[in-house]
Protein backbone atom coordinates (compact mmCIF):
# COMPACT_ATOMS: atom_id res chain seq x y z
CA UNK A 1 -12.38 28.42 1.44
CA UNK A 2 -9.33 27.79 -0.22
CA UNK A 3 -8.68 23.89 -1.01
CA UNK A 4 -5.47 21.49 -2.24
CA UNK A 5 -5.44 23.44 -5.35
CA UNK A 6 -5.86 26.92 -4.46
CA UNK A 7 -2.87 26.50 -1.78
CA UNK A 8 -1.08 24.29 -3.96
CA UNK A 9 -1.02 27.24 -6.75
CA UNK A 10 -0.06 29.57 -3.58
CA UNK A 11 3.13 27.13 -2.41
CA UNK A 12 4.23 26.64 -5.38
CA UNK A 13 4.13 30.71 -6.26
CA UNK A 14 6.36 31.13 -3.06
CA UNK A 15 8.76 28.69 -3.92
CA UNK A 16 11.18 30.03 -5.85
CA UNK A 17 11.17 32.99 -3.99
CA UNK A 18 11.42 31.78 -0.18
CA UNK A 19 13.70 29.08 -1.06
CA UNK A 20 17.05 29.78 1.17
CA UNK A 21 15.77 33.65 1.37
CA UNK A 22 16.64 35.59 4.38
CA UNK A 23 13.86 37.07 6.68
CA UNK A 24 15.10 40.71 6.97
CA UNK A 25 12.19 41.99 8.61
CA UNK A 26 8.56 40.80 10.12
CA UNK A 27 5.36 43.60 10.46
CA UNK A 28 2.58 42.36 12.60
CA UNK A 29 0.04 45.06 11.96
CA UNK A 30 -3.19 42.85 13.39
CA UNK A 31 -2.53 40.48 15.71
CA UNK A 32 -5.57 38.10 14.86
CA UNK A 33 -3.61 36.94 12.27
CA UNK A 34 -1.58 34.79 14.61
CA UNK A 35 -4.15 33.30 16.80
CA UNK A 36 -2.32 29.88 16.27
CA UNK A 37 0.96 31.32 17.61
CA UNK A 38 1.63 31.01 20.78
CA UNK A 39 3.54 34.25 21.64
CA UNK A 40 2.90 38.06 21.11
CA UNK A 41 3.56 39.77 17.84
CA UNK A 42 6.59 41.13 18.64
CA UNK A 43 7.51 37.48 19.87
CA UNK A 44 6.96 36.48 16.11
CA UNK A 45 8.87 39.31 14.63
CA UNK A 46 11.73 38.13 16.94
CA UNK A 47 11.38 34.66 16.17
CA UNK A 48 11.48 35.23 13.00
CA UNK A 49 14.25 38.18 12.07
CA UNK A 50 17.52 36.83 10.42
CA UNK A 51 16.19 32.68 9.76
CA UNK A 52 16.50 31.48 6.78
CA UNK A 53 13.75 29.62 4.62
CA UNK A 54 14.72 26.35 3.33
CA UNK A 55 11.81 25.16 1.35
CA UNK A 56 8.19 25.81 1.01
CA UNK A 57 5.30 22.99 1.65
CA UNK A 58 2.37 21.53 1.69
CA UNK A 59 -0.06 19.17 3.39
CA UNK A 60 -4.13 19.22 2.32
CA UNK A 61 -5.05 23.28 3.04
CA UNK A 62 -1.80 24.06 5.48
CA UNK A 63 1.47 25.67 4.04
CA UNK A 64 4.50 26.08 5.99
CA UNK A 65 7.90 27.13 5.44
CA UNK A 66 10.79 24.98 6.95
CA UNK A 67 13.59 27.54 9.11
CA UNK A 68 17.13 26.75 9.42
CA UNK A 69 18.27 24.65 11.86
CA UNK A 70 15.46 22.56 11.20
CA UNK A 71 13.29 22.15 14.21
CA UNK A 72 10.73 25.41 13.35
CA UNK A 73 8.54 26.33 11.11
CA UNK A 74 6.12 29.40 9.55
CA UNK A 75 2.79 27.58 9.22
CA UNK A 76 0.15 29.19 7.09
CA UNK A 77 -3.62 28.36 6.61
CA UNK A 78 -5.47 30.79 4.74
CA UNK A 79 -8.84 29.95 6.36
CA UNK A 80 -11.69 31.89 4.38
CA UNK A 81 -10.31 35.11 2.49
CA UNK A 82 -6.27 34.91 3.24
CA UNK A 83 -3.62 35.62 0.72
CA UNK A 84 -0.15 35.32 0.36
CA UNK A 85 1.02 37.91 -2.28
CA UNK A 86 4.81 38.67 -3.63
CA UNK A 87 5.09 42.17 -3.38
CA UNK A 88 8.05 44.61 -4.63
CA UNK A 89 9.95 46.22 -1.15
CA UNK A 90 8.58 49.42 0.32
CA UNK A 91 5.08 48.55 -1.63
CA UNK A 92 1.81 50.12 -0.27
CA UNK A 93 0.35 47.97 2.32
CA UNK A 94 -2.64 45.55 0.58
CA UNK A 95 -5.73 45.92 1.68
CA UNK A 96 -7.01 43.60 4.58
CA UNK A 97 -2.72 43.26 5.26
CA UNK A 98 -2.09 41.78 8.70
CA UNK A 99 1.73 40.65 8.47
CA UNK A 100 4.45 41.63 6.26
CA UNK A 101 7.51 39.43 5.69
CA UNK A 102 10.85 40.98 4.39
CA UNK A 103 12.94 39.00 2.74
CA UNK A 104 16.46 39.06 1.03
CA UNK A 105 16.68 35.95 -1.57
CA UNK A 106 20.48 35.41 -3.00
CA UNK A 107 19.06 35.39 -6.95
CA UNK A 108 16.12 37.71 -6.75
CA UNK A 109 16.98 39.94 -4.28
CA UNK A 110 14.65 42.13 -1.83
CA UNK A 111 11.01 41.16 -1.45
CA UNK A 112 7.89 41.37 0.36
CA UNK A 113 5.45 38.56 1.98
CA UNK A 114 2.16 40.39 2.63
CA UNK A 115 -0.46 38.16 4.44
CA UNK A 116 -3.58 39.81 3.64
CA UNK A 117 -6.93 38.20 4.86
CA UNK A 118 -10.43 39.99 5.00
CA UNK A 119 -12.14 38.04 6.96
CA UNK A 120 -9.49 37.27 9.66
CA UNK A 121 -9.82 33.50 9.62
CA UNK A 122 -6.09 32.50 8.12
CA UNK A 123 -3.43 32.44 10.14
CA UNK A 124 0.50 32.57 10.73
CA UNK A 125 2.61 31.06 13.19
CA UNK A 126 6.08 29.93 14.42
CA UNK A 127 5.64 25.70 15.15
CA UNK A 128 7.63 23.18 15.93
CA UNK A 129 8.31 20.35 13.17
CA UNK A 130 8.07 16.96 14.34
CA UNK A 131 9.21 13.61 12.80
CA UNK A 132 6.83 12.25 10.25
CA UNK A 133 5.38 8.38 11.96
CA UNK A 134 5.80 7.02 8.52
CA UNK A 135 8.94 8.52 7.66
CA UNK A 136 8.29 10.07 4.44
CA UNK A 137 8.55 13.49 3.54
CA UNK A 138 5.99 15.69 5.90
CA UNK A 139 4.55 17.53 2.41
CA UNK A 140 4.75 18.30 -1.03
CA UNK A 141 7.39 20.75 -1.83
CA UNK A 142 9.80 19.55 1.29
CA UNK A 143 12.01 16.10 1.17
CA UNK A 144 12.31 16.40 4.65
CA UNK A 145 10.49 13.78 7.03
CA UNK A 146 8.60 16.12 8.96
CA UNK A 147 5.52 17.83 9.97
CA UNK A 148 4.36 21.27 11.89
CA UNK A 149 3.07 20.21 15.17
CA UNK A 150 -0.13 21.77 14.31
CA UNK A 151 -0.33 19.77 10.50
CA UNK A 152 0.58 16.60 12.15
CA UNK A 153 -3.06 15.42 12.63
CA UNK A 154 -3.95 16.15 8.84
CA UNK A 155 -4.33 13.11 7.01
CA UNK A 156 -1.84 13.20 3.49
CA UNK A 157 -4.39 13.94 0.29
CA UNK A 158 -5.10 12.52 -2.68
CA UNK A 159 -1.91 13.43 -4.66
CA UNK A 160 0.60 12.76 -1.69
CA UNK A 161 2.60 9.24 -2.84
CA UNK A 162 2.80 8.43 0.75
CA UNK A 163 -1.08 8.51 0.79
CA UNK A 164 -2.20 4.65 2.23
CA UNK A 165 -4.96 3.79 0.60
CA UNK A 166 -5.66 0.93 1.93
CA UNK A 167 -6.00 2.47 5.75
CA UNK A 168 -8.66 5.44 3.94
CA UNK A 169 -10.56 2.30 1.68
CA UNK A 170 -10.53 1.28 6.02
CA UNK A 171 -11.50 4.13 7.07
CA UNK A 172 -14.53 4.29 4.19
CA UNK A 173 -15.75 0.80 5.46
CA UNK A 174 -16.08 1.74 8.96
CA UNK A 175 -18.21 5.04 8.19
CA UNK A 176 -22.09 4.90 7.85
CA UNK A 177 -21.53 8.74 7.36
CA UNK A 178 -22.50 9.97 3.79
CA UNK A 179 -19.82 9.86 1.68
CA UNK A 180 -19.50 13.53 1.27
CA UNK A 181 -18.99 13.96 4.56
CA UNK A 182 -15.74 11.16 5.21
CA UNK A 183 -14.58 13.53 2.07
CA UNK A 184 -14.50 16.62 3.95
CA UNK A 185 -13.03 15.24 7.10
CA UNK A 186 -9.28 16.33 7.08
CA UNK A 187 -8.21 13.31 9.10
CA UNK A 188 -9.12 10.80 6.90
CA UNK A 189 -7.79 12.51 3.42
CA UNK A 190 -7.10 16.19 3.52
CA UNK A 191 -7.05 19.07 1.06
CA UNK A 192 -10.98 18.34 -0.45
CA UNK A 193 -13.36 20.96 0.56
CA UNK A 194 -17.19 21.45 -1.02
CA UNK A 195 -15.69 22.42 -4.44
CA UNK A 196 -13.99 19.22 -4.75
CA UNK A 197 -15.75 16.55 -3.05
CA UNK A 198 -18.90 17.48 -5.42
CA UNK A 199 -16.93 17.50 -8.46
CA UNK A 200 -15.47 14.33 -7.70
CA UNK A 201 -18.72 12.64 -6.83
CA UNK A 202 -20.43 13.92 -9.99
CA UNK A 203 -17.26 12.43 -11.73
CA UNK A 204 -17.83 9.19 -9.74
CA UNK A 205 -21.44 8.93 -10.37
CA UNK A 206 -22.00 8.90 -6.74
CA UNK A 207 -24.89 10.44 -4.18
CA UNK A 208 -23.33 12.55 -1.76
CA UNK A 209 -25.78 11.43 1.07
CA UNK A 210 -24.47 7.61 0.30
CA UNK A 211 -23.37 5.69 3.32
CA UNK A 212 -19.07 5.35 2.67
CA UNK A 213 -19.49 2.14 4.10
CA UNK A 214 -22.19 1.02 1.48
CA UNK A 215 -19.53 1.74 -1.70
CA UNK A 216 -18.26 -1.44 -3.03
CA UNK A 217 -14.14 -1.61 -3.66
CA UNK A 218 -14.66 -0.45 -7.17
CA UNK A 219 -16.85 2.01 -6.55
CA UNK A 220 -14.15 3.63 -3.90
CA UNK A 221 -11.35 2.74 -6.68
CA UNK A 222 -13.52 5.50 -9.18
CA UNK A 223 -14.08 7.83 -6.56
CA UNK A 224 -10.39 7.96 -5.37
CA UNK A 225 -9.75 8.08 -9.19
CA UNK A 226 -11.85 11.60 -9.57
CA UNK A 227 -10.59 12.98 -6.74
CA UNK A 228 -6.84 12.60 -8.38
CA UNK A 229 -8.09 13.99 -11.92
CA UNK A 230 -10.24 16.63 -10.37
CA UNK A 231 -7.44 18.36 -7.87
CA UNK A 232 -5.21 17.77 -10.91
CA UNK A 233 -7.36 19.56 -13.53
CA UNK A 234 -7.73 22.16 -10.91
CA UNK A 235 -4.22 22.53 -10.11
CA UNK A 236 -3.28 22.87 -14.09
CA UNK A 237 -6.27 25.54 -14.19
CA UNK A 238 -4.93 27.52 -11.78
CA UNK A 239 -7.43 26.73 -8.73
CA UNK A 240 -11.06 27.74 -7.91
CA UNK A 241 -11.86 31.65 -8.07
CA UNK A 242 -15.52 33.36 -7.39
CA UNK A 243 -14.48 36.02 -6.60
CA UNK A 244 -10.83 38.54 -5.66
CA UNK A 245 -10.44 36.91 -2.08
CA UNK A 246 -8.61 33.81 -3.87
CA UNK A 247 -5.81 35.01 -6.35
CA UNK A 248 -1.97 33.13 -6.58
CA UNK A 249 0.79 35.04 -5.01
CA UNK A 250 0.79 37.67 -7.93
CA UNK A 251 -2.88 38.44 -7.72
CA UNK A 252 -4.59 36.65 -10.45
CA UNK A 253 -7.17 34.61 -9.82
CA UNK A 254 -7.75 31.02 -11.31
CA UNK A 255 -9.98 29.90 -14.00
CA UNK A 256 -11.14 26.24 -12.85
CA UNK A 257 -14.61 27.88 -12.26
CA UNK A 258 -14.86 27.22 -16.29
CA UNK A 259 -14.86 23.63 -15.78
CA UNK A 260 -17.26 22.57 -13.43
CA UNK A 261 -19.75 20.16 -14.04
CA UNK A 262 -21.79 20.36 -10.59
CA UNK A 263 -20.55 22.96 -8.00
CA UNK A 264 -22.46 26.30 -8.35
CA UNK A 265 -24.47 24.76 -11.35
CA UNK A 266 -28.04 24.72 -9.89
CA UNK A 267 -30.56 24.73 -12.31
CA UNK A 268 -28.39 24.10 -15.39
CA UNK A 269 -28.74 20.95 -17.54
CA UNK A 270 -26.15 18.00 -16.44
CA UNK A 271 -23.32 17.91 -18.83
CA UNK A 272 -23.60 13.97 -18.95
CA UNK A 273 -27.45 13.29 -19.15
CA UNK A 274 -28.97 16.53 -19.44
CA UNK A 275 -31.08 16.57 -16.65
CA UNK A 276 -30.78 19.63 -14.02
CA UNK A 277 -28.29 19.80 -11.58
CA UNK A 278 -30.16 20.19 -7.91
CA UNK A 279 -28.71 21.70 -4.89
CA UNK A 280 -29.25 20.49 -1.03
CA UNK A 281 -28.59 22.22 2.14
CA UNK A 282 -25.80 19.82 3.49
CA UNK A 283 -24.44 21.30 7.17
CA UNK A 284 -23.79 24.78 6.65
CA UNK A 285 -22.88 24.69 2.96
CA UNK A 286 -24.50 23.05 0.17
CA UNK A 287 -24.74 20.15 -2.09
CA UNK A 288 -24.35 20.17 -5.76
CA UNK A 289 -25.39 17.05 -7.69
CA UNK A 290 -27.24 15.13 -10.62
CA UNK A 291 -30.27 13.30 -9.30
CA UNK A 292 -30.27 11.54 -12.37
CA UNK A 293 -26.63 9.98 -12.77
CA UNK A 294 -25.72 10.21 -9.44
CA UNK A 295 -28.53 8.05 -7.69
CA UNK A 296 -28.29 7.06 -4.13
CA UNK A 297 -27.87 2.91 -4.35
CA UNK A 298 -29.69 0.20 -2.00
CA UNK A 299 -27.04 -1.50 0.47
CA UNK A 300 -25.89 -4.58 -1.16
């Protein structure tokens, strides 16, 4: 699944091109790609024909782009497989392309959204933005203080200045979940999937199975640390690809795969100590990790 970096490389892609572009036309050619709207297709396609796109943002995994008048929004989340590609007008339809959004942008003229997702676990939708509690802007890529109604309940990530640290250092206290798992959880910092959260633990030195509440301040100080310099590393790399379903909005894919020290490495020698990376079953997904450097600690 696409994490912070992945849709982060997406947003920022779109950008340039969205920014104060026209919707000129809206194609709903599979209607499971709007399972989180709350009308028909052809109540999208209304919604949506002639509104202008002010901005595009960001919070953990969701995208949206803010609509004029400033109370509505197109929300994104590209679940498993989805893609957001720019696309000349009057292309072919992609493969696996559910919605197509025409667009007329005053500097680079006529183009093409296509939202193309094998798997059919993304989605697009028409939500209403509400005021951010804290006041600050609702995501990266947007000054504005507000949030999709369906975003609002995503915690800000790692590389969100409005983050509060102190309430997720709180929220790691309270937690005799393994630390892995507070990672993952959206609602206490968003945009860190399985990619991440093992990178950043193998940065941190720390056992994915150890109790959040066990880590000591400093230990929670390095960890927040690697999460920062991982999504960043990522982010300059170009995100995460394993394969075609992630690519930016012109197709290519990223090359962060190059750099990882854990995720995916089972079997190969640690690049710190030497010894082999292992790999656990951890829910439905997996768990990459040194059992050397990263030892699970006694409770202090």
């Amino acid at each position: 699944m696409p994490e912070l970096p992945e849709v982060e490389v997406v947003r920022a892609g779109l950008a340039p091109a969205v920014t104060t572009a026209t919707i000129t036309g809206v194609s709903v050619f599979d209607e499971r790609a709007l399972t989180r709207h709350t009308g028909s297709g052809d109540d999208f396609e209304r919604t949506l024909t002639g509104r202008t796109v002010l901005a595009a943002a960001r919070r953990g995994k969701f995208l949206w782009l803010p609509l004029d008048g400033g109370a509505e929004a197109i929300v994104g989340h590209l679940g498993m497989s989805g893609q957001l590609l720019l696309r000349a007008p009057g292309s072919p339809p992609e493969r696996h392309e559910r919605v197509r959004l025409d667009v007329a942008h005053p500097v680079h003229g006529d183009l093409a959204i296509a939202f193309a997702d094998q798997r059919t676990f993304g989605s697009l939708a028409v939500d209403a933005l509400q005021p951010t509690p804290d006041g600050a802007p609702g995501g990266f890529g947007d000054a504005a203080a507000t949030v999709p109604t369906q975003v609002a309940h995503i915690a800000r990530d790692a590389l969100d200045p409005a983050l509060d640290e102190k309430a997720v250092r709180a929220r790691f206290s309270r937690s005799a979940s393994g630390i892995k798992r507070v990672l993952l959880d959206q609602t206490v910092i968003s945009g860190i999937g399985n990619i991440y959260a093992d990178e950043a633990l193998w940065a941190a030195r720390i056992h994915p199975e150890q109790p959040a509440r066990e880590l000591s301040s400093r230990a929670v100080g390095s960890l927040l640390a690697a999460v920062r310099a991982v999504l960043e590393k990522a982010l300059a790399e170009g995100g995460t690809s394993f394969d075609a379903q992630y690519v930016n909005v012109n197709g290519q894919a990223g090359y962060f795969a190059h750099s990882l020290n854990a995720y995916g490495r089972t079997g190969d020698p640690c690049p710190r100590c030497g010894r082999s990376i292992v790999r656990v079953a951890f829910t439905n997904r997996s768990s990459h990790f040194c059992a050397s450097c990263q030892r699970r600690r006694r409770a202090e």
